[in-house]
N, C-alpha and C. Protein backbone atom coordinates (compact mmCIF):
# COMPACT_ATOMS: atom_id res chain seq x y z
N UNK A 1 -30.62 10.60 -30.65
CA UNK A 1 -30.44 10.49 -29.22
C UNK A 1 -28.95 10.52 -28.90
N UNK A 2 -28.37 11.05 -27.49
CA UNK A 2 -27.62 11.00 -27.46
C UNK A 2 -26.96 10.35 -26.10
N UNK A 3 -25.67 9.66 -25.73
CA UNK A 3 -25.53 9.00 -24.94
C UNK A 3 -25.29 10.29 -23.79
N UNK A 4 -25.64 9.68 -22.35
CA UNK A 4 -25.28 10.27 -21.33
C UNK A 4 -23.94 9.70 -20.74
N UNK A 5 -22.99 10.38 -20.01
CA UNK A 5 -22.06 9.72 -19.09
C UNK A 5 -22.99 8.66 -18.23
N UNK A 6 -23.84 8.57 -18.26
CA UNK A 6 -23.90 7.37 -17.02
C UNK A 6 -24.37 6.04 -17.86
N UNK A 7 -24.96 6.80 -19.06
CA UNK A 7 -25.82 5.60 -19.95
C UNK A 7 -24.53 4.72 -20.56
N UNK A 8 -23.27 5.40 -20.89
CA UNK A 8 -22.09 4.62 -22.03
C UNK A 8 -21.63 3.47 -20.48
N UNK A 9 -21.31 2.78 -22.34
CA UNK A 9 -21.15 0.91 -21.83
C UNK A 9 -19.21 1.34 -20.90
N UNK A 10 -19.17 0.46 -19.67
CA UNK A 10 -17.94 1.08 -19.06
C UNK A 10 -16.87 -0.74 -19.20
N UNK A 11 -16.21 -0.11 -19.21
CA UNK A 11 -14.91 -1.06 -19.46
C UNK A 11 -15.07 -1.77 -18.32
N UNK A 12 -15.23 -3.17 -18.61
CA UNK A 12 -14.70 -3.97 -17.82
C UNK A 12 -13.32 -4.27 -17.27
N UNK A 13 -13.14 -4.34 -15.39
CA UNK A 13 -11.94 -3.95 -14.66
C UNK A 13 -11.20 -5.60 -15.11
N UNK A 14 -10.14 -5.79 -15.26
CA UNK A 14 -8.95 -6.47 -15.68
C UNK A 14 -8.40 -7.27 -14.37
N UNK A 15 -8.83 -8.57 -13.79
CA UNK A 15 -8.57 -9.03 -12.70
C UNK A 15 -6.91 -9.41 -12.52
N UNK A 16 -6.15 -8.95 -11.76
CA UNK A 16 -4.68 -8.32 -11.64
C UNK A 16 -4.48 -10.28 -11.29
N UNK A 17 -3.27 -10.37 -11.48
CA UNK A 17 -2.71 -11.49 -10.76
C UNK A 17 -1.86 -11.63 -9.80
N UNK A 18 -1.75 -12.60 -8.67
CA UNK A 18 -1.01 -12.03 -7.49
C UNK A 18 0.14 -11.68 -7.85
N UNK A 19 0.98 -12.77 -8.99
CA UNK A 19 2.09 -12.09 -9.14
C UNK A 19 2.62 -10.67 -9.34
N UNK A 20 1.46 -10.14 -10.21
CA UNK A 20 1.23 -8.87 -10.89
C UNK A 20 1.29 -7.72 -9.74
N UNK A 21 0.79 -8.08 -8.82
CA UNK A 21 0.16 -6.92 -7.48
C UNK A 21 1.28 -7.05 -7.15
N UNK A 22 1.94 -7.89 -6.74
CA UNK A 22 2.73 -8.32 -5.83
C UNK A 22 4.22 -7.70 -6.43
N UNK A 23 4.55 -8.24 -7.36
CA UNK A 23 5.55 -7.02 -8.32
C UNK A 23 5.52 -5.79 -8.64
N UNK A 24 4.12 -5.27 -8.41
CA UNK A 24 3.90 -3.87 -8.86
C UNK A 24 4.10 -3.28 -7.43
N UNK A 25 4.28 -3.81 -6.53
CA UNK A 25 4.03 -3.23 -4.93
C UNK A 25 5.80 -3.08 -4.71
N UNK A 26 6.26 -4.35 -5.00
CA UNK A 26 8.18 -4.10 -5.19
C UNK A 26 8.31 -3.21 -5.44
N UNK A 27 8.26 -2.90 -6.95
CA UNK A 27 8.66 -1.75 -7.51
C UNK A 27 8.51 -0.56 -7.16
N UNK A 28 7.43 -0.63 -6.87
CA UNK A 28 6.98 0.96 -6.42
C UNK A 28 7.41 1.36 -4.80
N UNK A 29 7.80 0.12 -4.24
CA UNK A 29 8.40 0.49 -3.16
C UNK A 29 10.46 0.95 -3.88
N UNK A 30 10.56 0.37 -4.79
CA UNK A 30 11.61 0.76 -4.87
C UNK A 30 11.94 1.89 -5.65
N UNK A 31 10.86 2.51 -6.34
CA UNK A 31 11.08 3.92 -6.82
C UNK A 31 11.09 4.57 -6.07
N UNK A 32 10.80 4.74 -4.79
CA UNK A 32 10.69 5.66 -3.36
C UNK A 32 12.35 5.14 -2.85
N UNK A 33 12.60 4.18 -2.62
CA UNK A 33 13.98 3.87 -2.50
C UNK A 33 15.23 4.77 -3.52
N UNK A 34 15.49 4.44 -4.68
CA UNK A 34 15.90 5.29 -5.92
C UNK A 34 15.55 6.63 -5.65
N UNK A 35 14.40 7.06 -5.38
CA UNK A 35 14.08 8.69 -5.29
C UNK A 35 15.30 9.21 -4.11
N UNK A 36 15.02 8.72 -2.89
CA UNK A 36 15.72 8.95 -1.54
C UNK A 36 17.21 8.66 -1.95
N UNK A 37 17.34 7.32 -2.43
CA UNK A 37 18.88 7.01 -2.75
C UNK A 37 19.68 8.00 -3.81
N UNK A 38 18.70 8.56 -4.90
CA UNK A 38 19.20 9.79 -5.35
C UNK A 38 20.06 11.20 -4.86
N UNK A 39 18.49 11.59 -3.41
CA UNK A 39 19.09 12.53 -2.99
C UNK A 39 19.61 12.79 -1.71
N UNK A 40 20.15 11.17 -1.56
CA UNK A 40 21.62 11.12 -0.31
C UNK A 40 22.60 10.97 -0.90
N UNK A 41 23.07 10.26 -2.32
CA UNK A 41 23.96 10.38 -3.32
C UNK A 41 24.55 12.06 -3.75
N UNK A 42 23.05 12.64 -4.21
CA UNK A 42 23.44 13.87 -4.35
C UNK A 42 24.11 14.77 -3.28
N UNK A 43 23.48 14.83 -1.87
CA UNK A 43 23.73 15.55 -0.61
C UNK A 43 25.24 15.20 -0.33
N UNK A 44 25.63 14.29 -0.52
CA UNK A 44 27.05 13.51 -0.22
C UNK A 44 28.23 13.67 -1.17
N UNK A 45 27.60 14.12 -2.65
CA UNK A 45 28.30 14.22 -3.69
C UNK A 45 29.47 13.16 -3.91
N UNK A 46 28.93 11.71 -4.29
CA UNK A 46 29.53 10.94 -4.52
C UNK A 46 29.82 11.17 -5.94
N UNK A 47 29.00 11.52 -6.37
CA UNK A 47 29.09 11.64 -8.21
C UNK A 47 30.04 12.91 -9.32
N UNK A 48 30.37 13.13 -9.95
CA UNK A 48 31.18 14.39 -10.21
C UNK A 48 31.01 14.64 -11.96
N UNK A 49 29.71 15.56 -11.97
CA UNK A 49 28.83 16.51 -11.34
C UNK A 49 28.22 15.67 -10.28
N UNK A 50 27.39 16.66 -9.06
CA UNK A 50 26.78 16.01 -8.48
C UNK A 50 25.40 15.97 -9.17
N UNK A 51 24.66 16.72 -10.04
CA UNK A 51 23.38 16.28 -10.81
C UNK A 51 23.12 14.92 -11.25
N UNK A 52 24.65 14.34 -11.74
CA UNK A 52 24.86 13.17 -12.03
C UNK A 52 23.85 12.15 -11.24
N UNK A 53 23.72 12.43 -9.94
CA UNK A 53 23.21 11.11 -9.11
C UNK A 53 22.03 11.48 -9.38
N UNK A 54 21.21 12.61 -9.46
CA UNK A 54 19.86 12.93 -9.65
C UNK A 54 19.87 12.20 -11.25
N UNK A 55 20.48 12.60 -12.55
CA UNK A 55 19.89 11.88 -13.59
C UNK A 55 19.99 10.62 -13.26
N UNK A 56 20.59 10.08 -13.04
CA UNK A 56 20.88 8.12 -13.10
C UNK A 56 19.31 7.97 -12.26
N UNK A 57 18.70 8.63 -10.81
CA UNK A 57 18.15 8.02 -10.29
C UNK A 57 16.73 8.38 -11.27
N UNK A 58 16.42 9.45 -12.03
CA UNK A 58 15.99 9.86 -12.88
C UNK A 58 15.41 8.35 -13.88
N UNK A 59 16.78 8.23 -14.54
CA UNK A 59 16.56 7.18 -15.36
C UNK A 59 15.63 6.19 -15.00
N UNK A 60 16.60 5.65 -13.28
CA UNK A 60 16.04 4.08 -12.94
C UNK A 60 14.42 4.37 -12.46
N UNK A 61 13.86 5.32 -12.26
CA UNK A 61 12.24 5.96 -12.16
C UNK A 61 11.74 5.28 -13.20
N UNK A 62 11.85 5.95 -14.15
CA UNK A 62 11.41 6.02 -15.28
C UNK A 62 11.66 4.31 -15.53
N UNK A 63 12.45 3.82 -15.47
CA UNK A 63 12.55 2.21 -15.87
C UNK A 63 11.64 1.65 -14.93
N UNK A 64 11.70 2.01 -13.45
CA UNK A 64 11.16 0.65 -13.08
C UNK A 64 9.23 1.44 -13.17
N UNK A 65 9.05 2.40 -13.38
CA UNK A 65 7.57 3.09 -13.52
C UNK A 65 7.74 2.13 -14.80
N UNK A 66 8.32 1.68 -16.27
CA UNK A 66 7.80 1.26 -17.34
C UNK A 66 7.64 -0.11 -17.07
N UNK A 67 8.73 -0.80 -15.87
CA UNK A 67 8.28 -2.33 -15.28
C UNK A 67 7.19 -2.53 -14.70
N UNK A 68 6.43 -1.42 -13.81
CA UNK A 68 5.13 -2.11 -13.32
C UNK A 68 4.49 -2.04 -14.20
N UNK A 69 4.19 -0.78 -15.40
CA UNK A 69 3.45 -1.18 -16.55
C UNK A 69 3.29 -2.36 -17.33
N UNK A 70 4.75 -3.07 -17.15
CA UNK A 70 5.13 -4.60 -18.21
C UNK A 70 4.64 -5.34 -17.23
N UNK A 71 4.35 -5.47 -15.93
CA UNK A 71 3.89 -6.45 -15.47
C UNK A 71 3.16 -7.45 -15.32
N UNK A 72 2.32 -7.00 -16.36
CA UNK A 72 1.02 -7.80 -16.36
C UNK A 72 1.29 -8.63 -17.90
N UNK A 73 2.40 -8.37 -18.06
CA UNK A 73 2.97 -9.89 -19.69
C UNK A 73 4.04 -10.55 -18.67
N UNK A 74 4.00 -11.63 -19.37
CA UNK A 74 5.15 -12.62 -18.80
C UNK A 74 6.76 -12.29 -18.95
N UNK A 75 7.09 -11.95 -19.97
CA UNK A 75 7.99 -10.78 -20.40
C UNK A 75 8.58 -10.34 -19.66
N UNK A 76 7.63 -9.14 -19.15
CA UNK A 76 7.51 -8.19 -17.92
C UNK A 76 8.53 -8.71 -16.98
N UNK A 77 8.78 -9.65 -16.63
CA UNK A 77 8.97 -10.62 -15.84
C UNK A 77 11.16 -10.23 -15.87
N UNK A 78 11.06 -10.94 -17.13
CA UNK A 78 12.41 -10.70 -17.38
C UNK A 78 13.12 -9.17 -17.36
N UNK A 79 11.99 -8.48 -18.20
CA UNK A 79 12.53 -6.86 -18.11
C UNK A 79 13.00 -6.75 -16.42
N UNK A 80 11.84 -6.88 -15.47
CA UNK A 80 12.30 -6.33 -14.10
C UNK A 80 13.03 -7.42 -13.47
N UNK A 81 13.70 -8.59 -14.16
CA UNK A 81 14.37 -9.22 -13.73
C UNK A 81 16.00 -8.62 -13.68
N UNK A 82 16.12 -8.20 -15.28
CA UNK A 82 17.28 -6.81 -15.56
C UNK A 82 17.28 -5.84 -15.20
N UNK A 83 16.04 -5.26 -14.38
CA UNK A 83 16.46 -4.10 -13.49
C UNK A 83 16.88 -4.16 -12.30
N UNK A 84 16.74 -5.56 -11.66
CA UNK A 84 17.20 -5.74 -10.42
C UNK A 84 19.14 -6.23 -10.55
N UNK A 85 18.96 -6.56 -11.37
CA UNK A 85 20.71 -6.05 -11.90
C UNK A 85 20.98 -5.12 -12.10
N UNK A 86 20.61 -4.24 -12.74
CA UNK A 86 20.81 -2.69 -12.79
C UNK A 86 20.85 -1.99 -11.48
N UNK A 87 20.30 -2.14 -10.70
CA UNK A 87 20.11 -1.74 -9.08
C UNK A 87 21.09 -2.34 -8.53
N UNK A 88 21.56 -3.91 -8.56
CA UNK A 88 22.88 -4.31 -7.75
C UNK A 88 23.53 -3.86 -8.54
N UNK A 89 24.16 -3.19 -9.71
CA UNK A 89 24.99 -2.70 -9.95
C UNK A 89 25.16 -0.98 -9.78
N UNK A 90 24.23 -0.46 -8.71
CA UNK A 90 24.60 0.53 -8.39
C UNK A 90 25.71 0.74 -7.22
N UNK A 91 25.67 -0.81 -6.79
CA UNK A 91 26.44 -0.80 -5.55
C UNK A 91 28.14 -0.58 -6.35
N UNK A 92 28.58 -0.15 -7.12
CA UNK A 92 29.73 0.39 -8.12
C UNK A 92 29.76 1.64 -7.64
N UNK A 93 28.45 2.64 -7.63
CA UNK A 93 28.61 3.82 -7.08
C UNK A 93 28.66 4.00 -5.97
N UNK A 94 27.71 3.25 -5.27
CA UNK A 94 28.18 3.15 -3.90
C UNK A 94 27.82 2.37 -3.00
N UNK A 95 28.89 1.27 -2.14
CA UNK A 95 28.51 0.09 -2.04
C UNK A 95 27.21 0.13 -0.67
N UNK A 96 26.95 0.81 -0.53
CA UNK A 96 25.90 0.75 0.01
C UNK A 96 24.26 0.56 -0.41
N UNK A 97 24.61 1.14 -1.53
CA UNK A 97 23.58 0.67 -2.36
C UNK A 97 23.33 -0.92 -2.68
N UNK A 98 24.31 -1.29 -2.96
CA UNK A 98 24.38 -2.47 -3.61
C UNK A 98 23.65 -3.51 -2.54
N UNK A 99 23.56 -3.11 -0.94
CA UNK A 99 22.79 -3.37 -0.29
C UNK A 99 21.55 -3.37 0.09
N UNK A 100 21.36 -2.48 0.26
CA UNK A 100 19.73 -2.04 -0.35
C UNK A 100 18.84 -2.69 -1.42
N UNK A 101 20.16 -2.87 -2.59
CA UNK A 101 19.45 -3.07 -3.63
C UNK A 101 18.90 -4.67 -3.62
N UNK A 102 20.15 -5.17 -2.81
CA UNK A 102 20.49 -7.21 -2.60
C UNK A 102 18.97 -7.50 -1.93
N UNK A 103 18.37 -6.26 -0.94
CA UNK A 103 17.39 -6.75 0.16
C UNK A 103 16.22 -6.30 -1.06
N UNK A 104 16.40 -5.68 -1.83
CA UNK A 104 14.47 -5.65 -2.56
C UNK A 104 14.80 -6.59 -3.68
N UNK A 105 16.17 -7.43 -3.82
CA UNK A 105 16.13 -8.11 -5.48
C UNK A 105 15.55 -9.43 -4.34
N UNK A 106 15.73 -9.40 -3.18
CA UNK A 106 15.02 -10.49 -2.61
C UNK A 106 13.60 -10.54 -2.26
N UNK A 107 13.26 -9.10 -2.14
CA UNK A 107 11.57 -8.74 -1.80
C UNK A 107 10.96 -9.21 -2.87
N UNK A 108 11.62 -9.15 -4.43
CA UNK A 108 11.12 -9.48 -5.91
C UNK A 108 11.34 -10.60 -5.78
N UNK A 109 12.57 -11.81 -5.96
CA UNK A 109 12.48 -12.95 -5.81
C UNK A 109 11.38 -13.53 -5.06
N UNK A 110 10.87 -13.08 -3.98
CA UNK A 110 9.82 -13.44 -3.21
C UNK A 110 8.60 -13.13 -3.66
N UNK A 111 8.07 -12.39 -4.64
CA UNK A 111 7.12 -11.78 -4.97
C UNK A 111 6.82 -12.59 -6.14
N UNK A 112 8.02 -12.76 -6.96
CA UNK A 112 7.86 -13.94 -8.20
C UNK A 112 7.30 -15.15 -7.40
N UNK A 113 7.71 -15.64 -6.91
CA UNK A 113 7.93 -17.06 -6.20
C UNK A 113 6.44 -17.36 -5.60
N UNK A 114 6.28 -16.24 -4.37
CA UNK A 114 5.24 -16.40 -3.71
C UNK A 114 4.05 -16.06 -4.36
N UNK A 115 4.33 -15.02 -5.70
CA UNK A 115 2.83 -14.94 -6.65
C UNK A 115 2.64 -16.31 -7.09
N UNK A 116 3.26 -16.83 -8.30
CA UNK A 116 3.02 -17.69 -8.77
C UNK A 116 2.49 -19.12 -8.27
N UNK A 117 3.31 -19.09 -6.83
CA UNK A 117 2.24 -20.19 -5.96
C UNK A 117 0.90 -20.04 -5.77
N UNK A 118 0.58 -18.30 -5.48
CA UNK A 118 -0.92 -17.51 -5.29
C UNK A 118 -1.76 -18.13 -6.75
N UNK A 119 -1.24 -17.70 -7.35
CA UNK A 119 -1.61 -18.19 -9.32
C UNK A 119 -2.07 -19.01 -9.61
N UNK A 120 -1.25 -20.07 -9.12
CA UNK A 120 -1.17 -21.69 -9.00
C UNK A 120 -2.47 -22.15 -8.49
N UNK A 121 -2.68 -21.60 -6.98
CA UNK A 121 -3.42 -22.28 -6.41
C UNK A 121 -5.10 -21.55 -6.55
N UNK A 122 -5.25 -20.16 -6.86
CA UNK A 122 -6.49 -19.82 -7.54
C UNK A 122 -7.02 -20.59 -8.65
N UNK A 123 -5.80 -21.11 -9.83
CA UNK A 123 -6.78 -21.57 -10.78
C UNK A 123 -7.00 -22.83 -10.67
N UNK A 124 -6.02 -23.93 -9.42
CA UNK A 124 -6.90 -25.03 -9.13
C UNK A 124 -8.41 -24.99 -8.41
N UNK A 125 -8.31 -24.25 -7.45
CA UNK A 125 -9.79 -23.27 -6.76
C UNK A 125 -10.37 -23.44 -7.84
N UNK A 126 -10.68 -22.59 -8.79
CA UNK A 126 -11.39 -22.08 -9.67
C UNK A 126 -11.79 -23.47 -10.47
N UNK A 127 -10.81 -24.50 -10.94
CA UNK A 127 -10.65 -25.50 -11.48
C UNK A 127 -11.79 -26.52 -11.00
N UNK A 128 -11.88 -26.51 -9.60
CA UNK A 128 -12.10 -27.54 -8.45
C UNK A 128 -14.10 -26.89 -8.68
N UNK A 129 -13.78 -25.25 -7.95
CA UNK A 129 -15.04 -25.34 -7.93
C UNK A 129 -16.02 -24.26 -9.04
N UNK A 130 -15.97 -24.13 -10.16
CA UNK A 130 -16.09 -23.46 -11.00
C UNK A 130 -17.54 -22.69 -10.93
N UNK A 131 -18.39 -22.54 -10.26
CA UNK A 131 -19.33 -21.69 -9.80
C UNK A 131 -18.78 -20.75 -9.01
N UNK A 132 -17.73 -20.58 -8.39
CA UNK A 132 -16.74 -19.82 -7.06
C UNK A 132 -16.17 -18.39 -8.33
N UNK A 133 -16.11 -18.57 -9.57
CA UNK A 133 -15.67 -17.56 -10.20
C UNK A 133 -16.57 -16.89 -10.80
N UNK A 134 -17.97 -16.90 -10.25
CA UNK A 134 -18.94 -16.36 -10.84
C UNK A 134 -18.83 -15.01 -9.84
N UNK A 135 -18.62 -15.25 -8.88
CA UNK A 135 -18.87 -14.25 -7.71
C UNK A 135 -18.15 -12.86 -7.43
């Protein structure tokens, strides 16, 4: 016999944590930031080559796309803690950035902060009424 697509056993979905959502939503708002901040860097030719600003923003893609992946370890945590230094230290290239960057290392500070209270208070919920996680 052979299995059908509908008959095989399907992976159970991985319940996200607020912190987790909540950091993965930063980030990804700030790879759209980095994308754009790339190519007003480039248009402006602050950089010399100007490709220059396209690889760097290149890079920080690619980093913070491998931070929402780390997000879901505790770890994770610290990695995109060093990328939000990496981002205020773009304000070197141009201090405008470094602005930009000050207002999402605070959207993340807030996202740490305000997940982990979310965290907190689900697994007393859950703690309190333990039939509530059946659902």
């Amino acid at each position: 016999m052979t299995e059908t697509a509908d008959s095989s056993p399907r992976r159970v979905k991985r319940d996200k944590t607020a912190t987790e959502s909540l950091m993965t939503a930063t980030m990804g708002m700030e790879i759209l930031v980095v994308l754009f901040g790339a190519i007003a860097l480039f248009g402006v030719r602050v950089t010399d080559p100007p490709a220059l600003a396209f690889l760097g923003g290149v890079v920080l893609i690619v980093l913070l796309a491998t931070g929402i992946r780390l997000a879901r370890y505790s770890w994770g945590y610290w990695y995109s803690g060093a990328l939000q230094v990496l981002l205020l230290a773009t304000g070197f290239v141009e201090p405008l950035a470094a602005v930009t960057a000050a207002i999402f290392v605070g959207f993340w500070i807030y996202s740490l902060v305000r997940g982990r209270q979310l965290d907190e208070a689900k697994r007393r919920h859950f703690a309190e009424n333990p039939t509530d996680q059946e659902k």
